[in-house]
C-alpha atoms as a PDB file:
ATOM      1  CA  UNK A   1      34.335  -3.417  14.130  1.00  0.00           C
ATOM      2  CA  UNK A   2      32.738  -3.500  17.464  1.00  0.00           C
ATOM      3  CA  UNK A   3      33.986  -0.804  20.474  1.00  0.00           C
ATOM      4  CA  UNK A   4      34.994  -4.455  22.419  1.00  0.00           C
ATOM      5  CA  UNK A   5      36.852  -5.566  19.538  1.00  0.00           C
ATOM      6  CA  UNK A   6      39.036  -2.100  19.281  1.00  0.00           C
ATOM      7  CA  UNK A   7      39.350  -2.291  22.939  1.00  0.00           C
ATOM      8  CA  UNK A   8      40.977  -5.631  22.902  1.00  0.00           C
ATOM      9  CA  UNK A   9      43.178  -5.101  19.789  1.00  0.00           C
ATOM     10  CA  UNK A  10      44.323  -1.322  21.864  1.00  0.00           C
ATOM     11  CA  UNK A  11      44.746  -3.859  25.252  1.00  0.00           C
ATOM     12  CA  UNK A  12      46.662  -6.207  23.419  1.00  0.00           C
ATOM     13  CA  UNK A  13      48.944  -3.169  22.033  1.00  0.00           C
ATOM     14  CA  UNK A  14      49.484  -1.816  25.409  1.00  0.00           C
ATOM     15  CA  UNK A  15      50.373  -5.318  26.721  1.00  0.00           C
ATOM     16  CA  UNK A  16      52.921  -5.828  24.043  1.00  0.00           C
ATOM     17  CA  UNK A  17      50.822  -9.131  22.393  1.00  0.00           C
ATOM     18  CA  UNK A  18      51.063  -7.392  19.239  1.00  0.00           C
ATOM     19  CA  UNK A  19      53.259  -5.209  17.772  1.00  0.00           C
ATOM     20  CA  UNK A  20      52.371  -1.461  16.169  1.00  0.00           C
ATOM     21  CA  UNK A  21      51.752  -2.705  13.051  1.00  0.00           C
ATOM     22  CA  UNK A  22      50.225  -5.921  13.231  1.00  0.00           C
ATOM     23  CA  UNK A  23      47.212  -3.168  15.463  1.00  0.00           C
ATOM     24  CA  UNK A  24      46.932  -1.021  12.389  1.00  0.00           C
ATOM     25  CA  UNK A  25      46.214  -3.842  10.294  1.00  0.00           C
ATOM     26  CA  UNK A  26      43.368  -4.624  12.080  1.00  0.00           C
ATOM     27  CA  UNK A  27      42.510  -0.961  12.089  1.00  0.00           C
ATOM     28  CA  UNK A  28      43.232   0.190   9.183  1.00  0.00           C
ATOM     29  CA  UNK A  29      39.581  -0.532   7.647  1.00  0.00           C
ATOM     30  CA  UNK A  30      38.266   1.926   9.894  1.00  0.00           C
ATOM     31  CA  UNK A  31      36.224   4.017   9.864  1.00  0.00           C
ATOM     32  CA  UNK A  32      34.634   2.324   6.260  1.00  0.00           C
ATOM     33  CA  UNK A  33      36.228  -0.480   4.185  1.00  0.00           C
ATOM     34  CA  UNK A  34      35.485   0.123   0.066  1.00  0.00           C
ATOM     35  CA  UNK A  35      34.389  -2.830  -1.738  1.00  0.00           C
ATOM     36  CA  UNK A  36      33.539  -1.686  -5.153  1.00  0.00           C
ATOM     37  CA  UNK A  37      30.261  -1.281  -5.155  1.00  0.00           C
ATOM     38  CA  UNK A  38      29.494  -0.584  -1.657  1.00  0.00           C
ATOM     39  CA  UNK A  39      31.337   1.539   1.099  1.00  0.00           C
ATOM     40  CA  UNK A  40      30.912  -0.682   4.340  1.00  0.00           C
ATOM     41  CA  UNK A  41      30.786   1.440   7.743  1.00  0.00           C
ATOM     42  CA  UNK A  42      32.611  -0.376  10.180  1.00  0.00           C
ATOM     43  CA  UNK A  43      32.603   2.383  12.522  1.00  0.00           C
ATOM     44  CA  UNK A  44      28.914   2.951  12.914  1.00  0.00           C
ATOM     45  CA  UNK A  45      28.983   0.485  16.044  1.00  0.00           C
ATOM     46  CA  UNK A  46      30.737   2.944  17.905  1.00  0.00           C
ATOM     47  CA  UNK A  47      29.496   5.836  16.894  1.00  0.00           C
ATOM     48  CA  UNK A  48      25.436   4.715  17.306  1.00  0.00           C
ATOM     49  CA  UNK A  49      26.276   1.377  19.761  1.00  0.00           C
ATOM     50  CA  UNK A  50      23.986  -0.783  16.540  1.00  0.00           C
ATOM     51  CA  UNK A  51      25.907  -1.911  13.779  1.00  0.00           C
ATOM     52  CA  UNK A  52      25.522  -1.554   9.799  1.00  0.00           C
ATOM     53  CA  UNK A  53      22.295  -3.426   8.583  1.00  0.00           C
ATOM     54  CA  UNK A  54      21.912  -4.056   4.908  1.00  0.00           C
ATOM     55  CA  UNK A  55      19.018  -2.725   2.845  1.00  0.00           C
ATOM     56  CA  UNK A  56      18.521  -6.086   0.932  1.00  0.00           C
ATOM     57  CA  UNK A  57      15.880  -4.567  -1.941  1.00  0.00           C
ATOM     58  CA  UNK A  58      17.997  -3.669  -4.746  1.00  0.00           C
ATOM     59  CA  UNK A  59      20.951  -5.609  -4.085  1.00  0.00           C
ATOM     60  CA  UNK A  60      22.101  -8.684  -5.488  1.00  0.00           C
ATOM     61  CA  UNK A  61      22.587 -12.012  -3.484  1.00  0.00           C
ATOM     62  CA  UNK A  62      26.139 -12.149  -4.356  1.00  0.00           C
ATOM     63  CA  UNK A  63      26.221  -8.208  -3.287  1.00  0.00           C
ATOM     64  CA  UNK A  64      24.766  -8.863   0.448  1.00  0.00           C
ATOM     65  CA  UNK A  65      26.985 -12.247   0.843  1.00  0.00           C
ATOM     66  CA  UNK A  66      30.137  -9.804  -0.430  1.00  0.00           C
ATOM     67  CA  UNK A  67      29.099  -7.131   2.229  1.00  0.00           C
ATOM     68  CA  UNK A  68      28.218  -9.397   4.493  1.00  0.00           C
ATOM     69  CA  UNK A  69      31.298 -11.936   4.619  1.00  0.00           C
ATOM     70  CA  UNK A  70      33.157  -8.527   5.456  1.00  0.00           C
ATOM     71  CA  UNK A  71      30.934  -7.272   8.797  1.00  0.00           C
ATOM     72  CA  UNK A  72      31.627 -10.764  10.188  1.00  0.00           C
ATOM     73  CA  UNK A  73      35.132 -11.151   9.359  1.00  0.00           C
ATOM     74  CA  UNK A  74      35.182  -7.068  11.280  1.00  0.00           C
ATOM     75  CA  UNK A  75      33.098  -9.450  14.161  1.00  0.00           C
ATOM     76  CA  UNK A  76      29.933  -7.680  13.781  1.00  0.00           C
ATOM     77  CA  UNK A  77      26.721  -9.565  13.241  1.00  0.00           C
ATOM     78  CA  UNK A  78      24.914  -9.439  10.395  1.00  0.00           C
ATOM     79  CA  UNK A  79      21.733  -8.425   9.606  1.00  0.00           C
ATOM     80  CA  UNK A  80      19.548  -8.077   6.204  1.00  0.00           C
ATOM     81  CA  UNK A  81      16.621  -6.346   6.064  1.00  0.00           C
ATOM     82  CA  UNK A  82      13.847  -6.615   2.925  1.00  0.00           C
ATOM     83  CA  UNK A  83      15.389 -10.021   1.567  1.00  0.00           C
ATOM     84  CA  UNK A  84      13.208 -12.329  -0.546  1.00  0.00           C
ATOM     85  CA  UNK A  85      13.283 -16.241  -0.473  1.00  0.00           C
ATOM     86  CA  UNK A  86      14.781 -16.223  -3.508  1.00  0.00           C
ATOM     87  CA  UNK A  87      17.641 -13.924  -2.806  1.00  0.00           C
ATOM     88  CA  UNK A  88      17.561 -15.680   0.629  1.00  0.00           C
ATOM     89  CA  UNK A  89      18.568 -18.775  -1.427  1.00  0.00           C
ATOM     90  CA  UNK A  90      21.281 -17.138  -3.299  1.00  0.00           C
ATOM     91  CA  UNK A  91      22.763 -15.476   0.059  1.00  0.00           C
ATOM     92  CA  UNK A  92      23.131 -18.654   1.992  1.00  0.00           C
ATOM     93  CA  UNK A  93      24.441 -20.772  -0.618  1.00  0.00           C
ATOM     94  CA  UNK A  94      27.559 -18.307  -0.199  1.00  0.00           C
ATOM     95  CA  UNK A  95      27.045 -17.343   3.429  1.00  0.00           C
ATOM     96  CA  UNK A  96      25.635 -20.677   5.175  1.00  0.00           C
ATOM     97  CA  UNK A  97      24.737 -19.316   8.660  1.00  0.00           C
ATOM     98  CA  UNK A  98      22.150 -17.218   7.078  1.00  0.00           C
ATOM     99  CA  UNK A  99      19.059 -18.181   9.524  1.00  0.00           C
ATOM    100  CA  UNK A 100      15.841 -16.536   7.475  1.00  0.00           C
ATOM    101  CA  UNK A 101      12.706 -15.645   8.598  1.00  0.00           C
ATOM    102  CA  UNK A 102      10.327 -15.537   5.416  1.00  0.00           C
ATOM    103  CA  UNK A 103       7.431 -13.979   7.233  1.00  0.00           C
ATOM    104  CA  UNK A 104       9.498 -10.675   8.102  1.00  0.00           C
ATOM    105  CA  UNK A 105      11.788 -11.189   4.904  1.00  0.00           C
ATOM    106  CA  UNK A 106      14.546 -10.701   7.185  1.00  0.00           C
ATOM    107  CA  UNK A 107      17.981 -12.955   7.808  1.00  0.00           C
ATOM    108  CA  UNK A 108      20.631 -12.942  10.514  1.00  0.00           C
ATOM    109  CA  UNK A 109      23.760 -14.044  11.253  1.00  0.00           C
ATOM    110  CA  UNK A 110      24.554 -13.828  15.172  1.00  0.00           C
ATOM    111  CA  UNK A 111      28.409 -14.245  15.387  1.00  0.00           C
ATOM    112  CA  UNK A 112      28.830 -12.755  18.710  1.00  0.00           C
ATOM    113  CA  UNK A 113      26.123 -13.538  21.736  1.00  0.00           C
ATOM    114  CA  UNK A 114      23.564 -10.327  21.685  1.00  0.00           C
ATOM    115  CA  UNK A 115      23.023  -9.675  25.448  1.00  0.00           C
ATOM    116  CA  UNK A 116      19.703  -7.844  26.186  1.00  0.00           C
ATOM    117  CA  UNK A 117      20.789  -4.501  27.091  1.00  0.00           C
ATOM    118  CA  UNK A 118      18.261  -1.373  27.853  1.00  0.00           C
ATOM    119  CA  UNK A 119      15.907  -0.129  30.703  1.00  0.00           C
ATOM    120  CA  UNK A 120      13.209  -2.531  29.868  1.00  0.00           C
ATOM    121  CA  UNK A 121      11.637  -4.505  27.241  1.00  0.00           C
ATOM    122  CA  UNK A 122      10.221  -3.171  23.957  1.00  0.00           C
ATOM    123  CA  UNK A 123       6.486  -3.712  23.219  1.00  0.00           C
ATOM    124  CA  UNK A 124       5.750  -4.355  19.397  1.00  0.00           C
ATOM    125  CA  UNK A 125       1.872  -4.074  19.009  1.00  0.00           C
ATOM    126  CA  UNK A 126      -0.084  -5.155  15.973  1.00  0.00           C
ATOM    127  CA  UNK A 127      -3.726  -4.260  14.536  1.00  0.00           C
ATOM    128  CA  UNK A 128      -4.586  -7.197  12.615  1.00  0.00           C
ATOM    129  CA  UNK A 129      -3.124 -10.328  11.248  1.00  0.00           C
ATOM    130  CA  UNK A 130      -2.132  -8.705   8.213  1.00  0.00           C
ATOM    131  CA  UNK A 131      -0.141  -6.574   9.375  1.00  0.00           C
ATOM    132  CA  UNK A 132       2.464  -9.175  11.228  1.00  0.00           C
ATOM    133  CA  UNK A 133       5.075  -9.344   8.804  1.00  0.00           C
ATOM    134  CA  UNK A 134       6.091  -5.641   9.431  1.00  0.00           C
ATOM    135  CA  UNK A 135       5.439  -6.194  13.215  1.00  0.00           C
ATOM    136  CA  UNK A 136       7.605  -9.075  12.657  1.00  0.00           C
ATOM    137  CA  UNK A 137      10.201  -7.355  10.841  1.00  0.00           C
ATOM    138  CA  UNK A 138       9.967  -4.743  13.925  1.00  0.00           C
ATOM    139  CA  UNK A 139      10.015  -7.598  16.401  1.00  0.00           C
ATOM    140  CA  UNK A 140      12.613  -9.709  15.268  1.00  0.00           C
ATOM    141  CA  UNK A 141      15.372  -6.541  14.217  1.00  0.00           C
ATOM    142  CA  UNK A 142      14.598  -4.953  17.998  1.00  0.00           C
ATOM    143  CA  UNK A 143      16.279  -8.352  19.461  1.00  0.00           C
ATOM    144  CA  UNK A 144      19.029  -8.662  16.994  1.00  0.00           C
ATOM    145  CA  UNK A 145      19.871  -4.939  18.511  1.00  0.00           C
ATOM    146  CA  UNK A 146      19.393  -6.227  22.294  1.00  0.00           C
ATOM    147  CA  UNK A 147      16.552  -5.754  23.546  1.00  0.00           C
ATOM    148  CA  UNK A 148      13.931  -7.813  25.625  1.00  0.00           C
ATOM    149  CA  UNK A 149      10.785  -8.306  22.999  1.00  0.00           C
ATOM    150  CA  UNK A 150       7.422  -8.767  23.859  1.00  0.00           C
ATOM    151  CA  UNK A 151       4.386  -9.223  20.976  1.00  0.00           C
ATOM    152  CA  UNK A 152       1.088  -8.193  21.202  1.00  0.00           C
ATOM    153  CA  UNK A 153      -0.691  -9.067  18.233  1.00  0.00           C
ATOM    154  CA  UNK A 154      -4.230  -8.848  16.807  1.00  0.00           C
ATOM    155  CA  UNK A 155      -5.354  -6.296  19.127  1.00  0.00           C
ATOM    156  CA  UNK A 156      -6.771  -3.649  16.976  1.00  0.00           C
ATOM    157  CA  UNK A 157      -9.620  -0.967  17.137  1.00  0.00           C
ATOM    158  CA  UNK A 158     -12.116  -3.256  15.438  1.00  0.00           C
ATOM    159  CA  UNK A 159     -12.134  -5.390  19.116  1.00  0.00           C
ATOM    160  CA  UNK A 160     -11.096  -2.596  21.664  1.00  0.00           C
ATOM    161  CA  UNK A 161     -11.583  -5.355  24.560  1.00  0.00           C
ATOM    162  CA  UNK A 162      -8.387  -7.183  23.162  1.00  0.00           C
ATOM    163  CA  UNK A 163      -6.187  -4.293  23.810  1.00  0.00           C
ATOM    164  CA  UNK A 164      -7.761  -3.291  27.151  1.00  0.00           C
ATOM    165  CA  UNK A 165      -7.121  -6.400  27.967  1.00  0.00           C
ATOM    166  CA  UNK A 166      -3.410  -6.454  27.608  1.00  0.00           C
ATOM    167  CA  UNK A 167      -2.742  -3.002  28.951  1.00  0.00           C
ATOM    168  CA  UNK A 168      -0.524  -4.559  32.420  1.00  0.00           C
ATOM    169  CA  UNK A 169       1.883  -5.906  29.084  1.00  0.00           C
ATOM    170  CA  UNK A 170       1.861  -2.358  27.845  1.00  0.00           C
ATOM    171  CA  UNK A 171       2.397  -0.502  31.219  1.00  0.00           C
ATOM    172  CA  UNK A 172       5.386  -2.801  31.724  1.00  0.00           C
ATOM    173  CA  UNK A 173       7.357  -2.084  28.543  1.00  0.00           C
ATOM    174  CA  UNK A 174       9.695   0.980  28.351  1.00  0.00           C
ATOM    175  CA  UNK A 175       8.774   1.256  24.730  1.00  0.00           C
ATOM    176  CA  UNK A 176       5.938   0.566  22.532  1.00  0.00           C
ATOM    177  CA  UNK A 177       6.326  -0.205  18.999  1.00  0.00           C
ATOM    178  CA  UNK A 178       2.470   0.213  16.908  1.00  0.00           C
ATOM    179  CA  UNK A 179       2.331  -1.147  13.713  1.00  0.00           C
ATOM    180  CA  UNK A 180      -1.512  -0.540  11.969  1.00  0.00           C
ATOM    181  CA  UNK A 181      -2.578  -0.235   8.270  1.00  0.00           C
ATOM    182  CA  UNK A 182      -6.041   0.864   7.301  1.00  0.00           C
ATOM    183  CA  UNK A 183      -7.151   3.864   8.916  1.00  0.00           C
ATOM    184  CA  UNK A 184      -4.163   3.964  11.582  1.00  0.00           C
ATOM    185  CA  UNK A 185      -6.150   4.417  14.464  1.00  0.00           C
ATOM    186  CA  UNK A 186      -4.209   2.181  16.803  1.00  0.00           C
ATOM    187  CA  UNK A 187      -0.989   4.032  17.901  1.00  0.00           C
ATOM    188  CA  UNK A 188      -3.158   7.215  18.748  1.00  0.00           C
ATOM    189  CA  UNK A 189      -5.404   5.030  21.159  1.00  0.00           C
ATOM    190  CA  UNK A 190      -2.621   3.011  22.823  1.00  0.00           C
ATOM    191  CA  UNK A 191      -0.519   6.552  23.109  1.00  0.00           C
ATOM    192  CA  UNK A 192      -4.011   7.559  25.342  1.00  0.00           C
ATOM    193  CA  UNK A 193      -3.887   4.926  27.721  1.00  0.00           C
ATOM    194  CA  UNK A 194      -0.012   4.497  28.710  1.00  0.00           C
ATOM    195  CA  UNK A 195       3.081   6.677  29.830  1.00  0.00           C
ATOM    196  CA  UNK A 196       5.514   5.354  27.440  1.00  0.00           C
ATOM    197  CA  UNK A 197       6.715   6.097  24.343  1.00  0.00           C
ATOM    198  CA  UNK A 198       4.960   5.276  21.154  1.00  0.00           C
ATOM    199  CA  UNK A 199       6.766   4.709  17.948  1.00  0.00           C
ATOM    200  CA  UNK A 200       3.768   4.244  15.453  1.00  0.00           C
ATOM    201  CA  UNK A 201       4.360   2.294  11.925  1.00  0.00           C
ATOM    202  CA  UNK A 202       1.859   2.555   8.935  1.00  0.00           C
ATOM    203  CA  UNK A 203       1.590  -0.450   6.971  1.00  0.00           C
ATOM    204  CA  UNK A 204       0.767  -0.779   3.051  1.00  0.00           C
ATOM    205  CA  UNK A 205      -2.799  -2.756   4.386  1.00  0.00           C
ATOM    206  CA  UNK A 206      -6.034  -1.902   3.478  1.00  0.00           C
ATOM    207  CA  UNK A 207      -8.507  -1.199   0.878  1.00  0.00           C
ATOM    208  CA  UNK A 208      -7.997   1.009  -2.268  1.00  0.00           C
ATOM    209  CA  UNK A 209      -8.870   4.241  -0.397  1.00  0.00           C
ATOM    210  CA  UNK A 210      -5.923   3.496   1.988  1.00  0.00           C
ATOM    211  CA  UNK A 211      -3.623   4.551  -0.762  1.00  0.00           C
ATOM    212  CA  UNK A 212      -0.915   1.778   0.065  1.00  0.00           C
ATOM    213  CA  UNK A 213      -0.463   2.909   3.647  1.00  0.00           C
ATOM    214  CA  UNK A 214      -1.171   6.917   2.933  1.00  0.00           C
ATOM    215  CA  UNK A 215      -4.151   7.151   4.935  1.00  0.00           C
ATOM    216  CA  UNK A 216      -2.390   5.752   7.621  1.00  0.00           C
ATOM    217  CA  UNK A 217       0.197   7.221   7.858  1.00  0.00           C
ATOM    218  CA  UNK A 218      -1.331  10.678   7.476  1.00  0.00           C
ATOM    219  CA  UNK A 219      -3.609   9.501  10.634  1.00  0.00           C
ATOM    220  CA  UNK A 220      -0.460   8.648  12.693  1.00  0.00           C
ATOM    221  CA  UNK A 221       1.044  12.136  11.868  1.00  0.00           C
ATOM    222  CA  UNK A 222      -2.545  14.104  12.852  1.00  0.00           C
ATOM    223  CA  UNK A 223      -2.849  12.088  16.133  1.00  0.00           C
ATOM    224  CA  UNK A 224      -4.531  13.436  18.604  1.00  0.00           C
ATOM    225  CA  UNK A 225      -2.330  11.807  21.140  1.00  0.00           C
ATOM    226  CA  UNK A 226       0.080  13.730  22.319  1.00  0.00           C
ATOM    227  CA  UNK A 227       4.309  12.978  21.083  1.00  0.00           C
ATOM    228  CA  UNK A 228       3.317   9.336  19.319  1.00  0.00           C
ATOM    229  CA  UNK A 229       6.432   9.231  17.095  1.00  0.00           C
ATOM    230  CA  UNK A 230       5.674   7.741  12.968  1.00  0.00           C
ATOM    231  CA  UNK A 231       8.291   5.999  11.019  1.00  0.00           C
ATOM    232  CA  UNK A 232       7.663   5.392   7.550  1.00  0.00           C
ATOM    233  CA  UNK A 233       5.581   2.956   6.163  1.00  0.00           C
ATOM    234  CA  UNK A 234       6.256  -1.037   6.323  1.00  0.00           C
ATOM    235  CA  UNK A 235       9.123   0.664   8.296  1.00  0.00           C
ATOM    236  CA  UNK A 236       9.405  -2.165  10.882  1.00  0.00           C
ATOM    237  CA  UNK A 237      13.105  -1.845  11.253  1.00  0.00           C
ATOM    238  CA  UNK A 238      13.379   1.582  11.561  1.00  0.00           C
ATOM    239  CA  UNK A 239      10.944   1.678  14.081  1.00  0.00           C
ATOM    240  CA  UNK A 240      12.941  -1.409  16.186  1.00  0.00           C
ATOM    241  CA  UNK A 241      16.450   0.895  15.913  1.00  0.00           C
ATOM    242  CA  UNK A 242      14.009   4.093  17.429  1.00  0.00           C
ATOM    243  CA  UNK A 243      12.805   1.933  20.171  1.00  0.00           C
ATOM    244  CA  UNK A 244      16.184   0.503  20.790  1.00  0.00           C
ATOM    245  CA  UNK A 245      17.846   3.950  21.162  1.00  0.00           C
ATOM    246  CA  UNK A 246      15.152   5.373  23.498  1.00  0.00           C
ATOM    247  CA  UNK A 247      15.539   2.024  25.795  1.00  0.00           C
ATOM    248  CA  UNK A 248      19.551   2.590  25.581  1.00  0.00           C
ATOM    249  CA  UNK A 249      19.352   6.757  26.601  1.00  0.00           C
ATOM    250  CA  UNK A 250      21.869   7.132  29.325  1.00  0.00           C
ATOM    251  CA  UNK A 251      23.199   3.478  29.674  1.00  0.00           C
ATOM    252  CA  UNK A 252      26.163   4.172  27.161  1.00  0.00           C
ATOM    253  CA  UNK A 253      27.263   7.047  28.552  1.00  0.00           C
ATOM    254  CA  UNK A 254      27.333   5.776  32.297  1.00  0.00           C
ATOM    255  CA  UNK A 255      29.378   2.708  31.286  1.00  0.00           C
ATOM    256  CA  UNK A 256      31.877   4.900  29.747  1.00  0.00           C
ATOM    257  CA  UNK A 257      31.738   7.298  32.979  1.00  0.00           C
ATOM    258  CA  UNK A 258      31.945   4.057  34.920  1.00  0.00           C
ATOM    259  CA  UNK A 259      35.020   3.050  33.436  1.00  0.00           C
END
């Protein structure tokens, strides 16, 4: 249930197109709707301005297509994190506007137009080729929430020209989104060169010493780079919904002051 959709059913109340209790009908799953097995937040649009996303690993296809066919009969769009090819399968069978994205394990359903919203655009930065399927997953979830994406991609430490060489890209973002695995150097060097902020993502990448993304992300955390900020690692998503709130600060609260 999206603030525009309560607006319009409270409109429609105060213009007499519907009646007391056909608008509690349509309200009454707020502020969470219980299927069963899952407790579905349809309030968290207007509490956070993103909506629900669902946590695929774990769940069932018939699960995510149940949760699902709920957020977009609320009019929220749907988004599924950490969902296999398999289970991909399985979901659109039931749900057939599932559009999937293997590389980022990662499916959508856009039901409502998502209009870029935010200061500026959000840079998501990657080390190495392996590491673009969590860049991807940060990439792809940061414009499902609305904002303007740019990639940068194979410009890691090993080739310090590449990066130098895209620093304008970097300068004009609002936001910049890291994503290394191996030693984790990245996000500390791009935090040295640029006055924006730098949300930093360890990936699982690297060599048996890297401890499944350990080493990394213990480098993010010691940077010597001043306020880089580390999400957890393979955390691509939770490093797009950081980057989208920073890019949001203030807008919210002036549109409600505007109105």
């Amino acid at each position: 249930m999206t603030e525009a959709r309560i607006r319009r059913i409270l409109e429609d109340l105060a213009a007499g197109r519907k009646s007391v209790e056909e608008a509690l009908g349509r309200l009454r799953s707020l502020p969470f709707e219980d299927l069963g097995f899952a407790r579905l937040d349809h309030h968290r649009s207007l509490r956070r301005g993103v909506p629900e996303v669902i946590f695929g690993e774990g769940k069932s296809a018939a699960q995510i297509a149940a949760i699902g066919a709920r957020m977009l009969r609320a009019g929220t769009n749907l988004l599924v994190t950490r969902i296999d090819p398999v289970k991909a399968r399985g979901v659109r069978r039931r749900l057939r506007r599932l559009r999937y994205y293997p590389q980022a394990c990662l499916g959508t359903i856009v039901a409502a137009a998502v209009r870029p919203a935010g200061h500026g655009s959000v840079a998501v930065v990657s080390a190495g080729t392996s590491d673009l399927a969590v860049a991807e997953e940060a990439a792809l979830s940061a414009e499902f929430l609305g904002n303007r994406v740019e990639r940068l991609y194979d410009i890691g430490v090993a080739g310090i020209h590449r990066l130098t060489a895209n620093l304008p890209a970097l300068e004009r973002a609002s936001v910049v989104i890291v994503v290394a695995g191996m030693e984790g150097a990245l996000p500390s060097v791009v935090a040295g060169l640029i006055d924006r902020p730098v949300i930093a993502v360890p990936t699982s990448v690297g060599y048996g010493a890297a401890f499944g993304g350990v080493a990394a992300l213990l480098a993010m955390l010691n940077s010597c780079s001043s306020g880089v900020t580390v999400v957890n690692i393979d955390n691509g998503f939770g490093a797009a919904l950081a980057a989208t709130l920073i890019n949001r600060v203030g807008l919210r609260r002036a549109g409600r002051e505007a109105r």
